[in-house]
C-alpha atoms as a PDB file:
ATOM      1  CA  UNK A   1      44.244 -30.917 164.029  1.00  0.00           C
ATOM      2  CA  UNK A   2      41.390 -28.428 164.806  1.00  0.00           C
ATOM      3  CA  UNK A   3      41.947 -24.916 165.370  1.00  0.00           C
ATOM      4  CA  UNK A   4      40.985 -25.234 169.565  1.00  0.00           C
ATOM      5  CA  UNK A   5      43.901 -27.756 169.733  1.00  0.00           C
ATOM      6  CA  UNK A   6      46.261 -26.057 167.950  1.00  0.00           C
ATOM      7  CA  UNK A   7      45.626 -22.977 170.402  1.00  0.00           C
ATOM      8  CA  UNK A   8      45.602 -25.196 173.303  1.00  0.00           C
ATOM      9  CA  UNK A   9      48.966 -26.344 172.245  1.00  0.00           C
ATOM     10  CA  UNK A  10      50.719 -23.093 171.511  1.00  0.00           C
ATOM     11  CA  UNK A  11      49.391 -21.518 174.723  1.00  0.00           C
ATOM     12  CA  UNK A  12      50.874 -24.648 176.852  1.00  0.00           C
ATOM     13  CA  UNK A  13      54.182 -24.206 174.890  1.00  0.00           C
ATOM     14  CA  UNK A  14      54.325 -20.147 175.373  1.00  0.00           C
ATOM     15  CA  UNK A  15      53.528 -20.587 179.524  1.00  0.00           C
ATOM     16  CA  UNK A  16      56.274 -23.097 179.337  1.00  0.00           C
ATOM     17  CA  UNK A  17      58.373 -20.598 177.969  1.00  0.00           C
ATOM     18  CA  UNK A  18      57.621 -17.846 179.652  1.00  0.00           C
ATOM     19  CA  UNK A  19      57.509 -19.589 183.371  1.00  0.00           C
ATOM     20  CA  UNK A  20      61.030 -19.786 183.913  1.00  0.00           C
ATOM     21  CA  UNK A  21      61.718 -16.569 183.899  1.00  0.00           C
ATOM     22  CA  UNK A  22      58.979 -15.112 186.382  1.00  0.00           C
ATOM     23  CA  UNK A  23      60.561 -17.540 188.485  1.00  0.00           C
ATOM     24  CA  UNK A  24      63.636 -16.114 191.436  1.00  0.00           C
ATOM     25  CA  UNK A  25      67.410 -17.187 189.329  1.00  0.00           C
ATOM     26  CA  UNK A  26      69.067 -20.046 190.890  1.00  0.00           C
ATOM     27  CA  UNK A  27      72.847 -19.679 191.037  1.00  0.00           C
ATOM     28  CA  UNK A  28      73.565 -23.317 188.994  1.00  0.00           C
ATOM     29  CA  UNK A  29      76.643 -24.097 191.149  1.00  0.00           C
ATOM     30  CA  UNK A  30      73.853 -24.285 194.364  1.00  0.00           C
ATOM     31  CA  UNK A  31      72.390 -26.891 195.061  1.00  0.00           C
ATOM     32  CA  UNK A  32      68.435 -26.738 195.643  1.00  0.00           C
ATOM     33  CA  UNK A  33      68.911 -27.273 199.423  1.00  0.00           C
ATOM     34  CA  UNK A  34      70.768 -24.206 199.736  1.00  0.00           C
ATOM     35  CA  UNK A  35      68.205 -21.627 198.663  1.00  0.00           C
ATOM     36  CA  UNK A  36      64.680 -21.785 200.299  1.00  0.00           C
ATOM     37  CA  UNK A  37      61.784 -19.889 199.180  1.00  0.00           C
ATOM     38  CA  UNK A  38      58.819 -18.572 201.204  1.00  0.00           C
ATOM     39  CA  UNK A  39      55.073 -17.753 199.184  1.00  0.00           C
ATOM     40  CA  UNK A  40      55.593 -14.172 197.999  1.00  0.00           C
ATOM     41  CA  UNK A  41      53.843 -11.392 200.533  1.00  0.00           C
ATOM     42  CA  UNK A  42      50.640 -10.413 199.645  1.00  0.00           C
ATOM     43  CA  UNK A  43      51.007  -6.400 199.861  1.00  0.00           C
ATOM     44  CA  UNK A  44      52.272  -4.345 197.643  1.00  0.00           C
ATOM     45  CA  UNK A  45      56.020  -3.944 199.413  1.00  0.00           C
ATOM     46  CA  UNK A  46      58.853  -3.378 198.110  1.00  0.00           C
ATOM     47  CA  UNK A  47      61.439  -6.205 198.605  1.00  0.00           C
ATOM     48  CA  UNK A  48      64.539  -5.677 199.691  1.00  0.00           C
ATOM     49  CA  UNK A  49      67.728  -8.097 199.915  1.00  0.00           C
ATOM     50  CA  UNK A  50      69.780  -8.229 203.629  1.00  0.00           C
ATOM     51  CA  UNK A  51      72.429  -9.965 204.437  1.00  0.00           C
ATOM     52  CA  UNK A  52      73.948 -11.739 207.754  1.00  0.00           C
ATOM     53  CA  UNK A  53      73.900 -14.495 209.926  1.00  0.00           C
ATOM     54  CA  UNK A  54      70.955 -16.388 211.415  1.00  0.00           C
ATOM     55  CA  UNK A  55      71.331 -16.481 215.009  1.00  0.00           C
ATOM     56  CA  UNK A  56      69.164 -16.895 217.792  1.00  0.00           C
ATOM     57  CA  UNK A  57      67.848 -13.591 219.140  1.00  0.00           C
ATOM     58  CA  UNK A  58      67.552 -12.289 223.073  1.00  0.00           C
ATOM     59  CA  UNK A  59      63.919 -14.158 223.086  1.00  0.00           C
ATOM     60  CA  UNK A  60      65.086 -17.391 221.661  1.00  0.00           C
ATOM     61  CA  UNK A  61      63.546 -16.562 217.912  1.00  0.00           C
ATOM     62  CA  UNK A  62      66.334 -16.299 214.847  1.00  0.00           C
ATOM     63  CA  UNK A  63      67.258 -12.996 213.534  1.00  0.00           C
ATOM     64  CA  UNK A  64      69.528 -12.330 211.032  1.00  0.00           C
ATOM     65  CA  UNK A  65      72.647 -10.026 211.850  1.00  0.00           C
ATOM     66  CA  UNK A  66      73.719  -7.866 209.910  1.00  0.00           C
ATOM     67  CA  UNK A  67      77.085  -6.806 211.414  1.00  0.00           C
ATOM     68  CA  UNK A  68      78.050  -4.321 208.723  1.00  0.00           C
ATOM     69  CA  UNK A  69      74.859  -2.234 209.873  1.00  0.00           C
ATOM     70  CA  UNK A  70      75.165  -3.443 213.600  1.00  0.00           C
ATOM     71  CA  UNK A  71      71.793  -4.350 213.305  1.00  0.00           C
ATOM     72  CA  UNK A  72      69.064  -7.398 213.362  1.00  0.00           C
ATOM     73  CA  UNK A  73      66.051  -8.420 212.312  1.00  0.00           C
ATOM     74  CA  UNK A  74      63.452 -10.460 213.415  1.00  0.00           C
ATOM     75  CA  UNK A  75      62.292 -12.788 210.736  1.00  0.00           C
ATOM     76  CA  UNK A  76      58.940 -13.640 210.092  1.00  0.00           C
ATOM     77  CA  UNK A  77      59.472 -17.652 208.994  1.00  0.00           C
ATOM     78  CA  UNK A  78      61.352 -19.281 211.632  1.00  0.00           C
ATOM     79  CA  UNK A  79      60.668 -22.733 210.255  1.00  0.00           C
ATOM     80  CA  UNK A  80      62.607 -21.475 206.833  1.00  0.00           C
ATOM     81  CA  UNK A  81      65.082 -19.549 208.941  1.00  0.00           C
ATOM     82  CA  UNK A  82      66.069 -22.395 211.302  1.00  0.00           C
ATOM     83  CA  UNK A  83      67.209 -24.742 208.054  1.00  0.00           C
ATOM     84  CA  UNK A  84      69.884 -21.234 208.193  1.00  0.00           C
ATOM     85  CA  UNK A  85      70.959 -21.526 211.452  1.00  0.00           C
ATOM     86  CA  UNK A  86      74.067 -20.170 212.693  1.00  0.00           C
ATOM     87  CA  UNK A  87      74.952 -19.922 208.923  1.00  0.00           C
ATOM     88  CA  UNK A  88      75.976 -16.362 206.685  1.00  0.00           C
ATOM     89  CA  UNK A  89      72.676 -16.186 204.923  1.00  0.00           C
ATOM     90  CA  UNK A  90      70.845 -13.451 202.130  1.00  0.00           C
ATOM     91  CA  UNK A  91      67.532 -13.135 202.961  1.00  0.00           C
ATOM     92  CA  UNK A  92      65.140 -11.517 200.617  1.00  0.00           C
ATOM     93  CA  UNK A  93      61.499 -10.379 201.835  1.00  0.00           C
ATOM     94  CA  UNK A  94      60.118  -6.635 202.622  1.00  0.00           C
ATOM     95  CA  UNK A  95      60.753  -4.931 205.637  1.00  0.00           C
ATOM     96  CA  UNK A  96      58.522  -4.026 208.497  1.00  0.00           C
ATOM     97  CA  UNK A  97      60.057  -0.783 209.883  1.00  0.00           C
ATOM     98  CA  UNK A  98      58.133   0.008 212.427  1.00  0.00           C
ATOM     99  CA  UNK A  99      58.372  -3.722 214.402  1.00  0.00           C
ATOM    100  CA  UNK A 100      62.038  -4.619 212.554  1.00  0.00           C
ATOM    101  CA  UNK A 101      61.038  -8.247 211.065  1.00  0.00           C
ATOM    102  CA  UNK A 102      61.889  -9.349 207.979  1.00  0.00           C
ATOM    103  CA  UNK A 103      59.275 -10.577 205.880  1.00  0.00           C
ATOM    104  CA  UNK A 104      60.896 -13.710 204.557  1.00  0.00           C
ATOM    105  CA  UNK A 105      60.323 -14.529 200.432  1.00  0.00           C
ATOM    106  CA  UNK A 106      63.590 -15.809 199.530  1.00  0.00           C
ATOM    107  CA  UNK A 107      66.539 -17.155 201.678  1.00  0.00           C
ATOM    108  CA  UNK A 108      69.878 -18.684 200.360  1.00  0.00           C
ATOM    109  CA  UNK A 109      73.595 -19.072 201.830  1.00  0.00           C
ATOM    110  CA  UNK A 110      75.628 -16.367 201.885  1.00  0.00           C
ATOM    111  CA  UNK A 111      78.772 -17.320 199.457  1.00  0.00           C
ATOM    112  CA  UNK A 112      82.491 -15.702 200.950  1.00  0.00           C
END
């Protein structure tokens, strides 16, 4: 084998690797359809975890309660927040003070 294959190979096998874990954990007693994943934000952020229940806000968008903080948050992915509906869900994503959304980057149920 020439010396551009064998380097092709090992750098193949070392991403394959090293993929997993860049990659969010995944409780193994979930099952895929419980956790949902959004692209991650583009800014520099920092991420935060919350956690509540999706509900439908005042305006008829979800927001997730959080009812130890008697708070809620607008969330910025309403198509990955509706699969959460009326559900006790963590939400991880970065936090927009100033307007109170959530921007969404991971969301999975809530286990009691």
């Amino acid at each position: 084998m020439n010396k551009l294959k064998c380097a092709s190979l090992l750098l193949a096998g070392g991403l394959a690797i090293t993929l997993p874990g860049l990659l969010p954990a995944q409780d193994p007693g979930q099952s895929p359809r419980s956790q949902e994943q959004s692209q991650a934000p583009d800014n520099q952020s920092t991420m935060n975890t919350f956690a509540g229940k999706v509900t439908k806000g005042q305006n008829g968008s979800l927001v997730l309660e959080d009812v130890t903080k008697s708070s809620s948050y607008s969330l910025d992915n309403q198509k990955l927040a509706k699969k959460f509906e009326r559900k006790a869900a963590v939400d991880t994503g970065t936090l927009d003070a100033s307007n109170n959304i959530i921007g969404i980057y991971y969301v999975g149920y809530l286990k009691n």
